[in-house]
Protein backbone atom coordinates (compact mmCIF):
# COMPACT_ATOMS: atom_id res chain seq x y z
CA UNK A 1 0.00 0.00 0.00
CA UNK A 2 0.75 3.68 -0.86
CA UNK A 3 -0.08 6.31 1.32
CA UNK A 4 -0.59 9.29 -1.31
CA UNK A 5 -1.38 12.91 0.58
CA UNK A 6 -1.74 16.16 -1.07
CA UNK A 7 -1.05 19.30 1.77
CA UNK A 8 -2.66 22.35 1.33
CA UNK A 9 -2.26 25.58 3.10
CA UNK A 10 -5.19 24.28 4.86
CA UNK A 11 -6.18 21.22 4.21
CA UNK A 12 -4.46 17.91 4.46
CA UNK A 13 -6.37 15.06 1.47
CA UNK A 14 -4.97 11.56 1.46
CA UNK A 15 -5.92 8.42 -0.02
CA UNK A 16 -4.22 4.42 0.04
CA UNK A 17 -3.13 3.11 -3.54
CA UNK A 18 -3.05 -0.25 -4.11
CA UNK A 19 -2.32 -1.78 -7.83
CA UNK A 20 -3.60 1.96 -9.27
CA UNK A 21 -6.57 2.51 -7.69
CA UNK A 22 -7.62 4.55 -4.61
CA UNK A 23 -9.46 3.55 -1.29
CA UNK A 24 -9.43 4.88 1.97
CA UNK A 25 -10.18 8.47 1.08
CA UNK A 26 -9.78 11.04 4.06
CA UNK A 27 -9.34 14.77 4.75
CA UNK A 28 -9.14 17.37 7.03
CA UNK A 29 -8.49 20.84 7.63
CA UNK A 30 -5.39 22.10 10.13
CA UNK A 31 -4.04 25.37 10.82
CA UNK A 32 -0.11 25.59 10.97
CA UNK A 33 -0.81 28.93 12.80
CA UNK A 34 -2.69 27.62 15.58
CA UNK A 35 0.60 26.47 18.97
CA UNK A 36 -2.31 24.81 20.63
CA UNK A 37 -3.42 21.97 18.14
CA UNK A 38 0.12 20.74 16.72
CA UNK A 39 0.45 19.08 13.32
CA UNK A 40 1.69 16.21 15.13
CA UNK A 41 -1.38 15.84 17.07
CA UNK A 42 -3.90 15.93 14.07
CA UNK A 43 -1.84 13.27 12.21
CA UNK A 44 -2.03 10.66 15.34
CA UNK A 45 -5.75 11.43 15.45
CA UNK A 46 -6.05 10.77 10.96
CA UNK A 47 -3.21 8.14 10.49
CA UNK A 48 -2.58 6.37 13.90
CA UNK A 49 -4.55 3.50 13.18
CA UNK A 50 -2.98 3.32 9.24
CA UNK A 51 -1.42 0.07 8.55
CA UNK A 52 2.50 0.71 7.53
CA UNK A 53 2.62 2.00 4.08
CA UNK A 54 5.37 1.01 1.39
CA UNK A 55 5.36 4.06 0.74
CA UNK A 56 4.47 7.25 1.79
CA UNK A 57 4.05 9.82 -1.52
CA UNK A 58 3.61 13.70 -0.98
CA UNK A 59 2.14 17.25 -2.48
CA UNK A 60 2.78 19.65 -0.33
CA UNK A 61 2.66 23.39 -0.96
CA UNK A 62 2.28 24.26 2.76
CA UNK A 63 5.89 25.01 2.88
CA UNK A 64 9.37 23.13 4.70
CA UNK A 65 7.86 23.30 8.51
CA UNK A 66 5.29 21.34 7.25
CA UNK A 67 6.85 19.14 5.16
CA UNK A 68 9.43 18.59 7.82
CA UNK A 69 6.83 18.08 10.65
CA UNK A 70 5.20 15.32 8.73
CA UNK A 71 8.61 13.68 8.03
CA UNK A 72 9.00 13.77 12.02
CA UNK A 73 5.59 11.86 12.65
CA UNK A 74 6.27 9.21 9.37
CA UNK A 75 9.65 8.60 10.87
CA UNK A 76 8.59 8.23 14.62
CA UNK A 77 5.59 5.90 13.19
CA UNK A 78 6.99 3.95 10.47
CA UNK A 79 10.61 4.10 10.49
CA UNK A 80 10.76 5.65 6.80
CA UNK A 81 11.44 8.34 4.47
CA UNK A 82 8.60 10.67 2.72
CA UNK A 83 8.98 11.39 -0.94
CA UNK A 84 8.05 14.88 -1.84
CA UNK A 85 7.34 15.00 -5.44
CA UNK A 86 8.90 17.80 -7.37
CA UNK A 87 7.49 19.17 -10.89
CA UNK A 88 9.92 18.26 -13.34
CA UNK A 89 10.62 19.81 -16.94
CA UNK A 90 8.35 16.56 -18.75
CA UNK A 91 6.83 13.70 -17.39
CA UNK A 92 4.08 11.31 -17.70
CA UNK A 93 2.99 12.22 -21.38
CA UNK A 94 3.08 16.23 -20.06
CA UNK A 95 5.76 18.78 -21.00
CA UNK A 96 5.83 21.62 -18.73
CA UNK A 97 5.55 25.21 -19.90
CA UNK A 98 7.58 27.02 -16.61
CA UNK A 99 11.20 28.13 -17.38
CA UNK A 100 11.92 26.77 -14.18
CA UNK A 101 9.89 23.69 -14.39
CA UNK A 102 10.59 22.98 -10.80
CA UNK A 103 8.65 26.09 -9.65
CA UNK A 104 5.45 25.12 -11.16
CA UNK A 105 3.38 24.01 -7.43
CA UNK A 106 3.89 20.35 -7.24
CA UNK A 107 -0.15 19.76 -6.73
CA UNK A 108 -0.64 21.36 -10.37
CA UNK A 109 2.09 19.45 -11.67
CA UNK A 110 0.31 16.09 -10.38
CA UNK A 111 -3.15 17.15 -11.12
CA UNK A 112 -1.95 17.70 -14.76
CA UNK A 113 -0.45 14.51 -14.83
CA UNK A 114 -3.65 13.01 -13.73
CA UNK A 115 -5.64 15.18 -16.68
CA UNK A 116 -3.43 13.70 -19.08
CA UNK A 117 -3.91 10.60 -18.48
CA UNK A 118 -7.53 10.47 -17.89
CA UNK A 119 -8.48 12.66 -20.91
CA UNK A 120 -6.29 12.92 -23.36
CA UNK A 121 -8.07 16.10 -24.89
CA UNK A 122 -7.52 19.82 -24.26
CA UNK A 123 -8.21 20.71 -20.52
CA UNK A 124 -8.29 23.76 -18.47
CA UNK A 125 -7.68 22.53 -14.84
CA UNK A 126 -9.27 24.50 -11.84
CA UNK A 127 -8.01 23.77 -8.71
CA UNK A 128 -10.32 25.74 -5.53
CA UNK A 129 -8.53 25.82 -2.55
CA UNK A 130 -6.85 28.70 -0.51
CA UNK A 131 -5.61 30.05 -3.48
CA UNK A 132 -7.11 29.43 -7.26
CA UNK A 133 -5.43 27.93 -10.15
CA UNK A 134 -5.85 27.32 -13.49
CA UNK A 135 -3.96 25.70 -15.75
CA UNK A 136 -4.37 24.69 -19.61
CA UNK A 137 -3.20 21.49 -21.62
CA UNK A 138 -3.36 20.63 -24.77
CA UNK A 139 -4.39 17.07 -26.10
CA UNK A 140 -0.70 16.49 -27.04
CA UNK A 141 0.37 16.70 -23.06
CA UNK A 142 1.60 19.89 -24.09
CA UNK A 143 1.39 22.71 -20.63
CA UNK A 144 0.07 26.12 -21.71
CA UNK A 145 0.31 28.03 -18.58
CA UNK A 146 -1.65 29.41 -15.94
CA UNK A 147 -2.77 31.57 -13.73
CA UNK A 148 -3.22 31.96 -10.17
CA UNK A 149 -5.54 34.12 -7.70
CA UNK A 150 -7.13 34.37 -4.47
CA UNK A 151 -10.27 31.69 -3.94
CA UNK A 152 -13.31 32.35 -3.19
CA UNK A 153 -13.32 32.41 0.43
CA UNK A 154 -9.88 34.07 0.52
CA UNK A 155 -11.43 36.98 -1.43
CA UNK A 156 -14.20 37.23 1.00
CA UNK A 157 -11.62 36.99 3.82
CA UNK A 158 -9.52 39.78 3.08
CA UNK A 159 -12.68 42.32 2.78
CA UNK A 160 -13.60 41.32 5.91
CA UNK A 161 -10.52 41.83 7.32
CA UNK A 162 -8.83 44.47 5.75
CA UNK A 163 -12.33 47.38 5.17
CA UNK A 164 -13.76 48.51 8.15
CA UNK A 165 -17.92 48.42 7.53
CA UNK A 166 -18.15 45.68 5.64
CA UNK A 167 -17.05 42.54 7.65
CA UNK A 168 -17.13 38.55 7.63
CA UNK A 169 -19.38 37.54 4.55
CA UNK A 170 -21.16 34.11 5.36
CA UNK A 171 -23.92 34.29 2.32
CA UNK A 172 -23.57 31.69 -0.37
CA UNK A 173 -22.54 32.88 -3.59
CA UNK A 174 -24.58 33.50 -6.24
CA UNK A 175 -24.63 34.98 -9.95
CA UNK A 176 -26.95 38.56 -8.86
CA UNK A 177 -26.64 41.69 -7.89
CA UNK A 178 -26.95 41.68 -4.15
CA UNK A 179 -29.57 43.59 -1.84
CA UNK A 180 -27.16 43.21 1.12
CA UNK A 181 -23.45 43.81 1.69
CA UNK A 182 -22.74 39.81 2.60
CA UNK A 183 -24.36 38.33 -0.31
CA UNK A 184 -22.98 41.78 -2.30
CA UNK A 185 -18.99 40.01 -1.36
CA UNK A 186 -19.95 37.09 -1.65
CA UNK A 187 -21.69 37.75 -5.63
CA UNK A 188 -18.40 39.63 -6.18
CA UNK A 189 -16.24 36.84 -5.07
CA UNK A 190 -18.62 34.55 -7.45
CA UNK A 191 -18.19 36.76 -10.21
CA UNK A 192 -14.47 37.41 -10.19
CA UNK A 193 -13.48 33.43 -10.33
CA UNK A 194 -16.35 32.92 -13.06
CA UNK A 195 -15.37 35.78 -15.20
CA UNK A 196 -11.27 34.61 -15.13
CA UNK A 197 -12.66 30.79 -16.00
CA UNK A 198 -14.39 31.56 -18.44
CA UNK A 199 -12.44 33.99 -20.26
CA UNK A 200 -9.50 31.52 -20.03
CA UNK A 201 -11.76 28.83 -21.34
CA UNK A 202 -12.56 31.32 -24.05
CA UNK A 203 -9.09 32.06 -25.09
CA UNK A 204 -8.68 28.53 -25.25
CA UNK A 205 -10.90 27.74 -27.85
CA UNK A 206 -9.57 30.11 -30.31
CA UNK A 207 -6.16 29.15 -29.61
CA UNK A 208 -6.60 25.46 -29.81
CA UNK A 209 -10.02 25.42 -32.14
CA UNK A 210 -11.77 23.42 -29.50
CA UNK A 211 -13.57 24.36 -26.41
CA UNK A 212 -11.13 22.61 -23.44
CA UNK A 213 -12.84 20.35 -20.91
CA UNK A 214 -13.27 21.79 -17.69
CA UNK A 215 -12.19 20.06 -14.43
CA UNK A 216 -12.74 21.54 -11.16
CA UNK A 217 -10.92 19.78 -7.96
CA UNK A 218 -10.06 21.06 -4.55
CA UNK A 219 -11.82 22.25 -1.53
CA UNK A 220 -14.27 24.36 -3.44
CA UNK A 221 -14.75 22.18 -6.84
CA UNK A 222 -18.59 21.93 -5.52
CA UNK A 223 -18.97 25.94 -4.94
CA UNK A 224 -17.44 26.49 -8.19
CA UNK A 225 -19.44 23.72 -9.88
CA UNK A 226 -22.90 25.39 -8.60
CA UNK A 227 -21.61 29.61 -10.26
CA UNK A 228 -20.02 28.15 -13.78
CA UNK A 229 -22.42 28.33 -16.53
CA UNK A 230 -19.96 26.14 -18.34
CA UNK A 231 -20.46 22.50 -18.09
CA UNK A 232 -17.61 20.84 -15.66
CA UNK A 233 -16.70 17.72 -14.45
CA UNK A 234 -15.29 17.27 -11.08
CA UNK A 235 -12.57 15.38 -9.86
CA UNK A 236 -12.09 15.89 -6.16
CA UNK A 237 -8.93 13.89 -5.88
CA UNK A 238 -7.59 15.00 -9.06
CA UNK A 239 -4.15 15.19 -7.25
CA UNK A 240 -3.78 12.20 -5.52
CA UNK A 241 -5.00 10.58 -9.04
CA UNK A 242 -1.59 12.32 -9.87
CA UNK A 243 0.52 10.93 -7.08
CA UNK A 244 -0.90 7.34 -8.25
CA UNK A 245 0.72 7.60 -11.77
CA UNK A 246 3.96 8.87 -10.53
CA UNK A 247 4.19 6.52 -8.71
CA UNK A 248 2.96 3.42 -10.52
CA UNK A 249 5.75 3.71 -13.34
CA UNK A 250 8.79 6.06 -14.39
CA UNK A 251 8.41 9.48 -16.04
């Protein structure tokens, strides 16, 4: 068995590969800020009862602490190594468009990977989490680029924090002009991600001649899923579908 996790800035998602296929599906959210609930702690409440991986596979954009921290707990557990996974220059059937492949955030890189395989058409990934990405391939495996900007919920965040009448928005978003200042942040938040997806997708078909599938993954592939007009299909664990082809065969 292979313990595949993809970290987050806030969110921890890991799954158990065995011959290619995920089971065992978990999450949760943590906050590296918070002294009083150590990482340590919320991976001996998710993974203390895990059965000994082979190996133990990881995405991790939360930074070195983290990554080190969870190398602590897999070491005073299982006696082992982690393997952080690194975007590389090509891979997998996908050629990456970054001049310095390597700085390309490892979860896009697998989530690509993953997009490749599954579709083998042009794609525009979307990845909701903390922050939003998009990225485009072609059919050919070939990386177009991306973009990246606050999600949803960060957007509303900041308002809240950073104006001083308007405050915490808690309305769901929705595609209208707002009677009220929470759902009025919360439409603007809406409108902001669908208005970069779509014009991306846009852009895409009269580069490519098609119109690129859509994928939404992450933390808020269902918000995003219920604001796009355009049809979508969701693959919550794009990344750890990712993880399981790197580590299935060589590059």
């Amino acid at each position: 068995m292979i313990l595949c996790v993809d970290i987050g800035n806030t969110r921890i998602k890991w799954a158990c590969a065995n011959e290619g296929s995920l089971h065992g599906h978990g999450q949760a959210r943590y906050d590296q800020r918070d002294e009083n609930v150590p990482l340590t702690s919320v991976l001996d409440e998710l993974w203390a009862r895990l059965t000994k991986p082979k190996r133990v596979l990881i995405v991790n954009v939360a930074g070195a602490d983290v990554a080190q921290r969870i190398q602590s707990w897999v070491a005073a557990r299982w006696a082992m190594e982690i393997e952080l996974v690194r975007s590389v220059a090509a891979g997998w059937g996908v050629t990456n468009a970054y001049t310095m492949p390597d700085a390309l955030g490892a979860d896009r890189w697998a989530a690509l990977v993953a997009a490749h395989r599954r579709y083998r058409s042009p794609v525009c990934v979307v990845d909701g989490g903390t922050a939003l990405t998009v990225d485009a391939l072609g059919a050919d495996g070939v990386h177009l680029g991306g973009l990246i900007l606050p999600g949803v919920s960060l957007m509303r965040r900041a308002l809240g924090e950073h104006t001083w009448a308007i405050g915490q928005s808690a309305g769901l978003p929705r595609l209208e002009l707002a009677t009220n200042t929470s759902d009025a942040v919360a439409a603007g938040a809406a409108y902001a991600v669908v208005a970069t997806i779509e014009k991306v997708l846009g852009e895409l078909e009269n580069r490519l001649g098609e119109t690129p599938r859509c994928v939404l993954t992450g933390g808020d592939g269902a918000l995003l899923q219920g604001v796009l007009r355009t049809r979508c299909d969701r693959q919550d664990d794009l990344v750890l579908q990712g993880l399981v082809i790197m580590a299935g065969s060589d590059s």
